[in-house]
Each structure stands twice: as C-alpha cells, then as structure tokens.
Protein backbone atom coordinates (compact mmCIF):
# COMPACT_ATOMS: atom_id res chain seq x y z
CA UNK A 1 112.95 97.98 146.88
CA UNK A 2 109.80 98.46 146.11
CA UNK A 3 110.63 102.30 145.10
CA UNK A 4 112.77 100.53 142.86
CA UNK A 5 110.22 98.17 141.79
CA UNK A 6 107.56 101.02 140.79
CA UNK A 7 110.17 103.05 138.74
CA UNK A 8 111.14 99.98 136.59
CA UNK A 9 107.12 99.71 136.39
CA UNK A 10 106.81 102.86 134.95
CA UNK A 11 109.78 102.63 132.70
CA UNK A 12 108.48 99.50 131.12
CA UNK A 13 104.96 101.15 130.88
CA UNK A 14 106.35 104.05 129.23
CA UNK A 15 108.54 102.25 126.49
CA UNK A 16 105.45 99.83 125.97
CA UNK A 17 103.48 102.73 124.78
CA UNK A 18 106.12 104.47 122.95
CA UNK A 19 106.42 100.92 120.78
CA UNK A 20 102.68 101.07 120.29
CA UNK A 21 102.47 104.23 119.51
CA UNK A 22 105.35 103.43 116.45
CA UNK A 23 103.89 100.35 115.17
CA UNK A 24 100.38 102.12 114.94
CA UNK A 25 101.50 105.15 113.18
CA UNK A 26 100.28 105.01 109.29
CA UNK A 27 102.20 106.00 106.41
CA UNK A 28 100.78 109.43 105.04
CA UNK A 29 100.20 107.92 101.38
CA UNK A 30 99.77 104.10 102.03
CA UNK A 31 100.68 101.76 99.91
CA UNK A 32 98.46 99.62 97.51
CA UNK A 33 98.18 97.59 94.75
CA UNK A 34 95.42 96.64 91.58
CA UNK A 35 95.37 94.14 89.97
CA UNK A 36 93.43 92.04 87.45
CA UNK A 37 93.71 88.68 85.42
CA UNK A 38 93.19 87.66 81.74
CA UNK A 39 93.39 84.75 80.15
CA UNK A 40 91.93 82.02 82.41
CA UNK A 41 88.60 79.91 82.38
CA UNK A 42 85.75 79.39 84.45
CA UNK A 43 84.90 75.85 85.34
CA UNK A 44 81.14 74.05 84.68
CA UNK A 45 79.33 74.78 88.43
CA UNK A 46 80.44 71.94 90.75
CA UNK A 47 77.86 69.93 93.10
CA UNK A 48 77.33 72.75 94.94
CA UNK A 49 77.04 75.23 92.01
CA UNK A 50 80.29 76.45 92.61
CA UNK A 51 82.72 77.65 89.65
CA UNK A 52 86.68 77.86 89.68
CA UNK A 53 88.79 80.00 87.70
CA UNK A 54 91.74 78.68 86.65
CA UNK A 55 95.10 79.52 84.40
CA UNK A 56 94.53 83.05 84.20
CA UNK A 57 97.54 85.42 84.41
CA UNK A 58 98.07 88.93 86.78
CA UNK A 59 98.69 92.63 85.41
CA UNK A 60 98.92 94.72 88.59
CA UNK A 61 99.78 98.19 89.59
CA UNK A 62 101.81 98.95 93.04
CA UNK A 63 102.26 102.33 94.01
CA UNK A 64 101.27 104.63 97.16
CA UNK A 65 97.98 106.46 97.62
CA UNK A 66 98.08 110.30 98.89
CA UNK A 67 95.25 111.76 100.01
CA UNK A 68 93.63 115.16 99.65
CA UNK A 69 93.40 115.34 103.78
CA UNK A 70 91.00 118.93 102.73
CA UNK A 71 93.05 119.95 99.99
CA UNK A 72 90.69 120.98 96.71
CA UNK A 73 91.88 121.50 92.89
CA UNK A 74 95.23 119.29 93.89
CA UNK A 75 96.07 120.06 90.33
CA UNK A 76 96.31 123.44 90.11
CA UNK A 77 95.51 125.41 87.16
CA UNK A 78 97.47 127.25 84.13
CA UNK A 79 101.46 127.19 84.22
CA UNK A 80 101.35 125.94 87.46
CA UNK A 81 99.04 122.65 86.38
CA UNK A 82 100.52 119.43 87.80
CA UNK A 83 102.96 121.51 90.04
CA UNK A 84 102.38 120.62 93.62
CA UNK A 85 101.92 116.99 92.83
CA UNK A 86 104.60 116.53 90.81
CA UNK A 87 106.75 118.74 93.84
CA UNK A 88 107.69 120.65 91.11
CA UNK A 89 109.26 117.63 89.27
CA UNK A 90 110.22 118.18 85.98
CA UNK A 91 111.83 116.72 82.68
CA UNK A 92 114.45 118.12 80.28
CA UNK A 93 111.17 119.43 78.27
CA UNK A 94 110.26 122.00 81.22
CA UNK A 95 107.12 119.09 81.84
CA UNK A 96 106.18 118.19 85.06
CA UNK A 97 106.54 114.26 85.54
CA UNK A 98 104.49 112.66 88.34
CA UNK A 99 105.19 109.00 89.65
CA UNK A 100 102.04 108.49 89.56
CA UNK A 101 101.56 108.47 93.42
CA UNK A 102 103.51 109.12 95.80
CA UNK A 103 106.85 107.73 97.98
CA UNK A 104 108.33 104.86 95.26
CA UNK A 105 108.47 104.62 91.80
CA UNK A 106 104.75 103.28 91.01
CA UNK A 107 105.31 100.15 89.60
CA UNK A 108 103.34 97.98 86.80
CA UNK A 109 103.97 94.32 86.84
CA UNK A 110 102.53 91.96 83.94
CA UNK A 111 102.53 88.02 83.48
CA UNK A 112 101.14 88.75 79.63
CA UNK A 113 102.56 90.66 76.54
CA UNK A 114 100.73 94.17 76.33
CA UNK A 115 100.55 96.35 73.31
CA UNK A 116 100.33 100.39 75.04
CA UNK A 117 100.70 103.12 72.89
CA UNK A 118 101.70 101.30 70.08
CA UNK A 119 104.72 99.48 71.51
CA UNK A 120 105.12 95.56 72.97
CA UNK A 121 105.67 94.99 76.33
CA UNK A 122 106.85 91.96 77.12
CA UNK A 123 106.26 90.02 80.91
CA UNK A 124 108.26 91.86 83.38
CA UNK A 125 107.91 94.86 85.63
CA UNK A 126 107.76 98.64 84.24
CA UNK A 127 107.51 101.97 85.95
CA UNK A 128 104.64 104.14 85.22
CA UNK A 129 105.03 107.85 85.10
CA UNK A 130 102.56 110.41 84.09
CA UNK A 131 103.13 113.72 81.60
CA UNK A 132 100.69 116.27 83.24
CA UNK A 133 99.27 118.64 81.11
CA UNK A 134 95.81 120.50 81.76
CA UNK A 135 95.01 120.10 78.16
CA UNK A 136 95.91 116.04 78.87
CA UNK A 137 97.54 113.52 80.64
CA UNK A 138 100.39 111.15 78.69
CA UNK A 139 100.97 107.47 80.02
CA UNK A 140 104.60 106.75 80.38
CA UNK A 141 105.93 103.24 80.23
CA UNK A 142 109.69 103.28 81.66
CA UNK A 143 112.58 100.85 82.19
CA UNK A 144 114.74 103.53 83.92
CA UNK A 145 116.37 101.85 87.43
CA UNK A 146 114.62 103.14 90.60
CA UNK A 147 115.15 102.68 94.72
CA UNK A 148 112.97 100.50 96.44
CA UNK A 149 114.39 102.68 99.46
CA UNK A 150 114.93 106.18 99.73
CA UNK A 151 119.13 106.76 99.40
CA UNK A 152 120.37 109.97 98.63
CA UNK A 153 124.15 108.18 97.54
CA UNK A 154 122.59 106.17 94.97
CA UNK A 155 122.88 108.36 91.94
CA UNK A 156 122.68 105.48 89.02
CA UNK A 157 118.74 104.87 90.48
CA UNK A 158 116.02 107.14 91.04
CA UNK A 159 113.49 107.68 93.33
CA UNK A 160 109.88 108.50 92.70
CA UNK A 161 110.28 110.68 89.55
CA UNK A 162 112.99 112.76 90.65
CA UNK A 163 115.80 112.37 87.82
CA UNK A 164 113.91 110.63 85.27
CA UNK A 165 115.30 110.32 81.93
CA UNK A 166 113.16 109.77 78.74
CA UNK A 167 116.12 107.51 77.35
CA UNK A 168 114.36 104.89 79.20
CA UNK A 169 110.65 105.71 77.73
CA UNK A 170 109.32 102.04 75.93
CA UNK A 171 105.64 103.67 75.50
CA UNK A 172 103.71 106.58 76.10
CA UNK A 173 100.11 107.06 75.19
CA UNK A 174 97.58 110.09 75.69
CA UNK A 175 95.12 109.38 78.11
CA UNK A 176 91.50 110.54 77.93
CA UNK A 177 90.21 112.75 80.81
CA UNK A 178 87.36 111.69 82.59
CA UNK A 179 85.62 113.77 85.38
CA UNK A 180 84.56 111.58 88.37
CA UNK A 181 80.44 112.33 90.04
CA UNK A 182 82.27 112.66 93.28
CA UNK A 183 85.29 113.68 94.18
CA UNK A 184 87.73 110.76 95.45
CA UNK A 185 89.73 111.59 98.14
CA UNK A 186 92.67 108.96 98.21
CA UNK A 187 94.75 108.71 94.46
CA UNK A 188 93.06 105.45 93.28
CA UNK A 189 94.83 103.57 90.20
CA UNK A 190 92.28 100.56 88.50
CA UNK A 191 91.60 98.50 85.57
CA UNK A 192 88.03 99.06 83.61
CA UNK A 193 86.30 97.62 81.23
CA UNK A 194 88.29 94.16 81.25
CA UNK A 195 88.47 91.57 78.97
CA UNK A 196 90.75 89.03 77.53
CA UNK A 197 91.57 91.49 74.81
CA UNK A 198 92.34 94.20 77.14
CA UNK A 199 91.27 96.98 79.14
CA UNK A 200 92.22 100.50 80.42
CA UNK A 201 94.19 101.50 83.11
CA UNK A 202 92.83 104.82 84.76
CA UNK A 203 93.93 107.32 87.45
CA UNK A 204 91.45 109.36 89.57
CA UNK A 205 92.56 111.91 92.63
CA UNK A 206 89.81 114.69 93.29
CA UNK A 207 87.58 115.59 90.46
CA UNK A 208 90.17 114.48 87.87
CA UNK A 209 90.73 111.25 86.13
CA UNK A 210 92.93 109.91 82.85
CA UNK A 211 92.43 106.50 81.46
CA UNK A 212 94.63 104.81 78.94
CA UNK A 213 94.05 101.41 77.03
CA UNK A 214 95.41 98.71 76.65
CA UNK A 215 95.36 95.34 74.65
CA UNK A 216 96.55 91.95 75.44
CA UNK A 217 99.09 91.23 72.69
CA UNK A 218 99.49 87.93 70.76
C-alpha cells in the first residue's frame, strides 16, 4: 500500500511539474500592443490637484515582438535586404513584405478617421505591412482577411504576410529612416510626437528605425 501510495506520489509530482513547466514557457516573439489617444480633455485640478482626462478616443497597434536573442544587422544588406525577416516573404513585385512583427498579422485598430499616405481611413481595424527596401521602408495599410490562428486549410485568409495581395492595399506611405543611439533588442512599434492633429507611427528593431505620419482627419 504504501508502495502504491509513493508511486501515485511521484506520478502526481511529476505531471505537476510538467504543467508548470507549460504554463511558464514564453512565446519566442511576445505579443504587445501601443496605443495612444486623441481627442479628449483634461479636467481643472480637483481638491487634491488631481486632473482627469476624459472623451478621448484609442489608435493602437497589436502585433508580436521578436527579438534579436545575439543576432546583429537583422536586416541584411544588398539583394538580400529585408530577407530573413521577411522569411523570404515576397509580393508579385519580387519585394519582400514583412508583417511587421512576427506570428499574426500586426494589426492597427482606430476609434478616429486617419488621413495616411494620402488616403481616409475610416474607424475600424487595418493590417499593417511593411515594403522593405534598404534605400526605404513603405507603410502599408491593408484590408486583406487574415487568421487570428495559424490553419494551413484556410486558403481565403492569410497568415502573417504570407500570401498577401496588394488588391487589398487602402494606403501606403514612405517612411523616413531613423537610426536609433542604441541598438533595441526586442521589435518595438510606438506613436511620437502626438497631438490632436496627429502623430507618427515608427518601427525600431536593432540599429534601424522607419517612421510614418499621420493626421487625424476631419
């Protein structure tokens, strides 16, 4: 019995560390989100000095975040620029198309009208592609359908950037290169240099970075 006992000990033990071991295991290119708001107003301080801010609206940005993990130059140079991030990803052009990330579709989701590149966007939720060039990046606004889960039977959605079709393009814009003091180890996506008129949305991953603006439209 008590043989017994010890092996059902053991067996419970072993499983309990096997779930733990699961549930703590991290994705390789977590996901995240940014986000900012526009539009609201600040209260007059309170008793306290306290303000609130109040009817503003969200533009945010969900995607996953790879990380170099030692890797350098993660863009590569010459013909081969934007290969091993895009996995060799490309459109009917011959140009490599990154999701912007990595695992899903990157995804940008806006409560406010937006004029990018020249073209309206009205509230909804986009994807957001990049063109990768080493001469420049080019912001690509998309309506194309995409997986929230990986399914290799779906063929009328995509996943990532694998199959994408520039039917579905609504905007594209060129995106000024930037070169970060440091370099940034985990693909960061942000807003800068908000304001109720607009901003930029910029990309940074190593010692490369693109930002593209934006305005709020009326």
């Amino acid at each position: 019995m008590i043989r017994k006992a010890s092996s059902l000990g053991l067996t419970l033990l072993l499983a309990g560390a096997t779930l733990a071991t699961a549930q703590d295991r991290k994705p390789l290119s977590p996901a995240g989100t940014s986000a900012t708001m526009v539009g609201g107003t600040w209260s007059a301080p309170d008793k306290d000095g306290e303000r609130r801010y109040t009817g503003g609206k969200w533009i945010e940005v969900s995607y996953s975040r790879p990380m170099l993990r030692g890797r350098t130059d993660i863009f590569g140079k010459g013909a081969d620029y934007g290969k091993t991030v895009a996995d060799n990803n490309k459109d009917k052009a011959g140009d490599f198309i990154w999701r912007a990330g990595a695992n899903a579709t990157t995804k940008l989701t806006t409560e406010v009208p937006l004029m990018i590149g020249g073209k309206r966007l009205e509230p909804g939720t986009y994807d957001l592609f990049v063109l990768l060039k080493e001469s420049g990046w080019t912001l690509i606004v998309s309506t194309q359908p995409t997986q929230e889960k990986y399914d290799a039977n779906d063929k009328t959605k995509i996943w990532g950037a694998y199959g994408y079709d520039p039917k579905y393009d609504v905007a594209r814009v060129p995106m000024k290169m930037i070169t970060p003091a440091v370099s940034v180890d985990q693909f960061t996506i942000d807003f800068s240099d908000m304001s109720d008129a607009g901003g930029n949305i910029g990309m940074v991953w190593g010692k490369t970075g693109a930002v593209a603006p934006f305005t709020i439209a009326k």
